[in-house]
Protein backbone atom coordinates (compact mmCIF):
# COMPACT_ATOMS: atom_id res chain seq x y z
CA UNK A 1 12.74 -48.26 -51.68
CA UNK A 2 14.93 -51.04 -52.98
CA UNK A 3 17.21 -50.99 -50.02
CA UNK A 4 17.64 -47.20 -50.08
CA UNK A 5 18.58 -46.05 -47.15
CA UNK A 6 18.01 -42.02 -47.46
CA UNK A 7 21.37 -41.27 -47.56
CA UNK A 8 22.54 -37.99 -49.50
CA UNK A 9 25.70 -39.56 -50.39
CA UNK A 10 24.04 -40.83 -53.34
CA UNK A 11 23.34 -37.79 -54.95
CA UNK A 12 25.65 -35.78 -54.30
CA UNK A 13 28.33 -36.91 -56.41
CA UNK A 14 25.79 -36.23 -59.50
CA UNK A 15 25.21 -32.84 -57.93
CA UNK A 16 28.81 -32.15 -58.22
CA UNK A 17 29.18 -32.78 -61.69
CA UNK A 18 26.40 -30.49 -62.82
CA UNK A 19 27.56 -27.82 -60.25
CA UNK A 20 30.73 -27.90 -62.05
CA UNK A 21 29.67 -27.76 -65.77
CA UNK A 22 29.00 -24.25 -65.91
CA UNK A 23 29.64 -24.12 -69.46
CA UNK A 24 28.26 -27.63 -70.37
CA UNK A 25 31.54 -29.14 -71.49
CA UNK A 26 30.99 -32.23 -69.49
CA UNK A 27 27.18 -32.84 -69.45
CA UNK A 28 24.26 -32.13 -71.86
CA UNK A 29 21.07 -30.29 -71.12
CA UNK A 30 19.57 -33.66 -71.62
CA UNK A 31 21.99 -35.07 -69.16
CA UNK A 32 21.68 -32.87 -66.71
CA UNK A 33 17.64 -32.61 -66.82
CA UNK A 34 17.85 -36.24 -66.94
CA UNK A 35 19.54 -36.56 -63.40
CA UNK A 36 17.21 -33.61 -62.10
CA UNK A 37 14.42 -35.94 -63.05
CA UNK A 38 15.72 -38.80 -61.59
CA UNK A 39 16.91 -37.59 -57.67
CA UNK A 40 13.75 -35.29 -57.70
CA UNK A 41 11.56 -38.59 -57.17
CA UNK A 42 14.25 -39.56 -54.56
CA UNK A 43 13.43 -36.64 -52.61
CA UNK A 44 11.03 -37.95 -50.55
CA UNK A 45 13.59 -40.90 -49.32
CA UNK A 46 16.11 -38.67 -48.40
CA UNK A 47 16.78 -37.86 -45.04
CA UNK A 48 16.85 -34.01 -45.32
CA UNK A 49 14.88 -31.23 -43.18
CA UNK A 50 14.37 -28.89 -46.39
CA UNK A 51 12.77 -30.89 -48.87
CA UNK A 52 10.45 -28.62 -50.73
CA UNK A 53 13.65 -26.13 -51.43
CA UNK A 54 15.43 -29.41 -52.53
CA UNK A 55 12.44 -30.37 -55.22
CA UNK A 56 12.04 -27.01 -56.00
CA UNK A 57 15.79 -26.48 -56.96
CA UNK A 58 15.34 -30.22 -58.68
CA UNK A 59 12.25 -29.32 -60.97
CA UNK A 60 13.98 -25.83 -62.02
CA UNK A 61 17.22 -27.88 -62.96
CA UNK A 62 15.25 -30.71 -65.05
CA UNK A 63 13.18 -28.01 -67.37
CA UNK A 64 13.78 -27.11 -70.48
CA UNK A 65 15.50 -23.54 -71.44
CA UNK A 66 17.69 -23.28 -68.79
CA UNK A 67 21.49 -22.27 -69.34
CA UNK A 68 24.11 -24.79 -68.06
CA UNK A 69 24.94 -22.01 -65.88
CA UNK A 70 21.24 -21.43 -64.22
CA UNK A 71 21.51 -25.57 -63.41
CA UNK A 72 25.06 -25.37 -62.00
CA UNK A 73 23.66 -22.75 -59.75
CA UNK A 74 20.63 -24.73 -58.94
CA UNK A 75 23.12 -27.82 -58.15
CA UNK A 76 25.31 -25.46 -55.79
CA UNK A 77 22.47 -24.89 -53.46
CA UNK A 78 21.00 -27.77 -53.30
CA UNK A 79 24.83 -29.05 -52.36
CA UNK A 80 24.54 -25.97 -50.02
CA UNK A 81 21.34 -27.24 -48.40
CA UNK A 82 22.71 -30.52 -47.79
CA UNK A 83 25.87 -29.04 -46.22
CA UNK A 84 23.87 -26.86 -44.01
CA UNK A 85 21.88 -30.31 -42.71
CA UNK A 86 24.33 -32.26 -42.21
CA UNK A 87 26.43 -29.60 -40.14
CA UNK A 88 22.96 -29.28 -37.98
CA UNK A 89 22.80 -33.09 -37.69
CA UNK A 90 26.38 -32.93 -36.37
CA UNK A 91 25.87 -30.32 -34.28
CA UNK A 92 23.22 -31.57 -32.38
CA UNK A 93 24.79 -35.05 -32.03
CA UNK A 94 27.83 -32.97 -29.93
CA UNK A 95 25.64 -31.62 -28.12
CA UNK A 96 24.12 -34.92 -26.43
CA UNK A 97 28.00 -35.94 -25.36
């Protein structure tokens, strides 16, 4: 899509800022539902091995009614999840040397 190469570097950045706006002094609700939106129809690009947690962590984030806090969570463990994989991807690499 557009050159995209399925890289999670892309989102996580975004993740990051909603992780850490807790009390919604840096992003909106509208904002942050806004970016939910917009990396949950990324998902199926990315190069992950848990997608379905990943879009169901996404949809939560982008509905309405949530506290800042509830989408700061869901933004920690997607960031989590992505951590996790990428350790995994490492790991196995090693252990073809």
């Amino acid at each position: 899509m557009f050159g995209f190469d399925g890289s999670t570097k892309a989102i996580v950045n975004f993740l990051e800022k909603i992780r850490d706006n807790k009390e919604g002094d840096k992003l909106t609700h509208k904002e942050v539902r806004a970016y939910g939106r917009l990396m949950l129809a990324l998902v199926p690009d990315l190069s992950v091995d848990r997608p379905e947690e990943i879009k169901l962590l996404l949809a939560a984030m982008s509905t309405a009614g949530l506290p800042h806090y509830d989408r700061s969570f869901a933004a920690a463990q997607i960031l989590k999840l992505l951590e996790e994989y990428e350790q995994r991807k490492y790991n196995s690499s090693g252990a073809e040397f």
